[in-house]
C-alpha atoms as a PDB file:
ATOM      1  CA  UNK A   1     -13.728 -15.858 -29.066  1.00  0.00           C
ATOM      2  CA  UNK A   2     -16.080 -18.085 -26.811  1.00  0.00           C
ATOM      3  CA  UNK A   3     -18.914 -16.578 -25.313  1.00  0.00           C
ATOM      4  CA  UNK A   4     -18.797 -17.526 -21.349  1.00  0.00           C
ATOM      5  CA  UNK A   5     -21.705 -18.302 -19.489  1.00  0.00           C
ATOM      6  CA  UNK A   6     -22.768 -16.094 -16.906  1.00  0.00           C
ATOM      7  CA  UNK A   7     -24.910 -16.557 -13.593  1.00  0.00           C
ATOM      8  CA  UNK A   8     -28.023 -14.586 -13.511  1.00  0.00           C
ATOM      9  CA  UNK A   9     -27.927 -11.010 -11.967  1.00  0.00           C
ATOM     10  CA  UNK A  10     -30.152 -11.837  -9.070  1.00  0.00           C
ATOM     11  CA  UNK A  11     -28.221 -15.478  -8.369  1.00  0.00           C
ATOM     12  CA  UNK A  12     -24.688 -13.405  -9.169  1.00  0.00           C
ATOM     13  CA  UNK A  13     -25.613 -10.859  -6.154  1.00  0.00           C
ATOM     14  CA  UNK A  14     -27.362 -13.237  -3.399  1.00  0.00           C
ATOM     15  CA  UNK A  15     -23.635 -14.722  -3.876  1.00  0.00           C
ATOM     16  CA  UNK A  16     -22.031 -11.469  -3.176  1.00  0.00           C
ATOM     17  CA  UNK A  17     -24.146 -10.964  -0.196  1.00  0.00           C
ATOM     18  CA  UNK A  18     -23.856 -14.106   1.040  1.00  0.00           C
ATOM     19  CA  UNK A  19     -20.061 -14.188   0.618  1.00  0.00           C
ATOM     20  CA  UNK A  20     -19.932 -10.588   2.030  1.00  0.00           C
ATOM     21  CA  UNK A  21     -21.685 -12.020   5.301  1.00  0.00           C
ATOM     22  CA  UNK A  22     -19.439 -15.213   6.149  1.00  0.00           C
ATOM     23  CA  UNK A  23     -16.329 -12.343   5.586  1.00  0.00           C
ATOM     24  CA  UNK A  24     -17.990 -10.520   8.041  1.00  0.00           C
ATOM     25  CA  UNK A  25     -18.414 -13.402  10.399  1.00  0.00           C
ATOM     26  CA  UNK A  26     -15.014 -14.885   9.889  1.00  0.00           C
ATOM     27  CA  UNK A  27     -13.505 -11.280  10.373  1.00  0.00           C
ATOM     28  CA  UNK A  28     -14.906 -11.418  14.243  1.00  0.00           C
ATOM     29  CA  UNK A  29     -13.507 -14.920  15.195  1.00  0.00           C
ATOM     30  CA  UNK A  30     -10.066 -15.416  16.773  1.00  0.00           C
ATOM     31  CA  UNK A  31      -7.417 -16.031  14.037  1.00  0.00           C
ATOM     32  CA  UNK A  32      -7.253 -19.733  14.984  1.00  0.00           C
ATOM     33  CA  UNK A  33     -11.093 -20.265  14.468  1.00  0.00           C
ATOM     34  CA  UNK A  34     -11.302 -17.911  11.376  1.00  0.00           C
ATOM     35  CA  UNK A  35      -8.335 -20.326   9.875  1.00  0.00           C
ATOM     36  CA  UNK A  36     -10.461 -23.677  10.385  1.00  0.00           C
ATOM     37  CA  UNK A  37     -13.150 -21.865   9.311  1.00  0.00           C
ATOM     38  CA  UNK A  38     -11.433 -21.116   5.840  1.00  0.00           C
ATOM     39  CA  UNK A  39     -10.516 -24.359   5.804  1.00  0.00           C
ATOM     40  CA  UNK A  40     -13.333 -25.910   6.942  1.00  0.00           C
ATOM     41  CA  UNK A  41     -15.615 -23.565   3.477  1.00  0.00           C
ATOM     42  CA  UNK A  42     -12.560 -25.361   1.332  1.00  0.00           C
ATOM     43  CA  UNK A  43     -13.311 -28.219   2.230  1.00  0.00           C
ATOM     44  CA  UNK A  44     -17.251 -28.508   1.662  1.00  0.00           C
ATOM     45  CA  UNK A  45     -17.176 -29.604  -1.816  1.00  0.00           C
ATOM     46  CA  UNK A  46     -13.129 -31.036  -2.145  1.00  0.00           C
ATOM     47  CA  UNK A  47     -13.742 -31.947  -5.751  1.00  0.00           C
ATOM     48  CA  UNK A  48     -14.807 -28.489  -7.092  1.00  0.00           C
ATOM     49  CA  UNK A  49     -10.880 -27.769  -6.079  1.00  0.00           C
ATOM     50  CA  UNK A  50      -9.420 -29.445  -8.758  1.00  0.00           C
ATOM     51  CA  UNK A  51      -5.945 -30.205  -6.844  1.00  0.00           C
ATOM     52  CA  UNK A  52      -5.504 -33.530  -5.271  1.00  0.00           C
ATOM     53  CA  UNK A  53      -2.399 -31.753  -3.570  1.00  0.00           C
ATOM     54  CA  UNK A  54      -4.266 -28.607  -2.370  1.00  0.00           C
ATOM     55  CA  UNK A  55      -7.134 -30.987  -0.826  1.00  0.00           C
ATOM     56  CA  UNK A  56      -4.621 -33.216   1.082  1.00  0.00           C
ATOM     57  CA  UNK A  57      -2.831 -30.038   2.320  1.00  0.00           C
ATOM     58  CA  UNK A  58      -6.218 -28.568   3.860  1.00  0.00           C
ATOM     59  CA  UNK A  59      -6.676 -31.921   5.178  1.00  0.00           C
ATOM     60  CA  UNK A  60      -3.426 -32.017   6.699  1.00  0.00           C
ATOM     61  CA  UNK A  61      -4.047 -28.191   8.051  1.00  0.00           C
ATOM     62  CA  UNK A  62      -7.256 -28.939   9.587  1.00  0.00           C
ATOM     63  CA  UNK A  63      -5.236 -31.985  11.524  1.00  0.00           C
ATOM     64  CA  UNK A  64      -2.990 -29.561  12.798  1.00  0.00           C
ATOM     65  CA  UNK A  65      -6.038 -26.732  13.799  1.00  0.00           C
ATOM     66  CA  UNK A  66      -7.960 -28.917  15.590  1.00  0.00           C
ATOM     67  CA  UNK A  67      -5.211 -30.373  17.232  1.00  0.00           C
ATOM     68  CA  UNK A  68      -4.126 -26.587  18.649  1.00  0.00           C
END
């Protein structure tokens, strides 16, 4: 078996926190804004999503959101 790297503990739970606090804020915004928000964290770094498909989709989504 491979060993798999892991984040450090303190690194691994800022990222919990911080993740736990844009839930939190996405949770209080109207479902429209909460969507393009979603869409919006997706789309910060396209390449880390691997999926040309998935990447043109959210692009195509985010068309449509804004256009609302």
């Amino acid at each position: 078996m491979h060993d798999i790297p892991r984040p450090d503990t303190a690194r691994e739970a800022s990222g919990t926190s911080e993740t736990a606090a844009m839930a939190a804020v996405i949770s209080t915004l109207p479902a429209a804004a909460a969507k393009l928000a979603a869409v919006e964290i997706l789309l910060a770094d396209p390449e880390s999503l691997h999926d040309d498909v998935l990447e043109s989709c959210l692009y195509i989504l985010r068309g449509r959101l804004t256009a609302a």
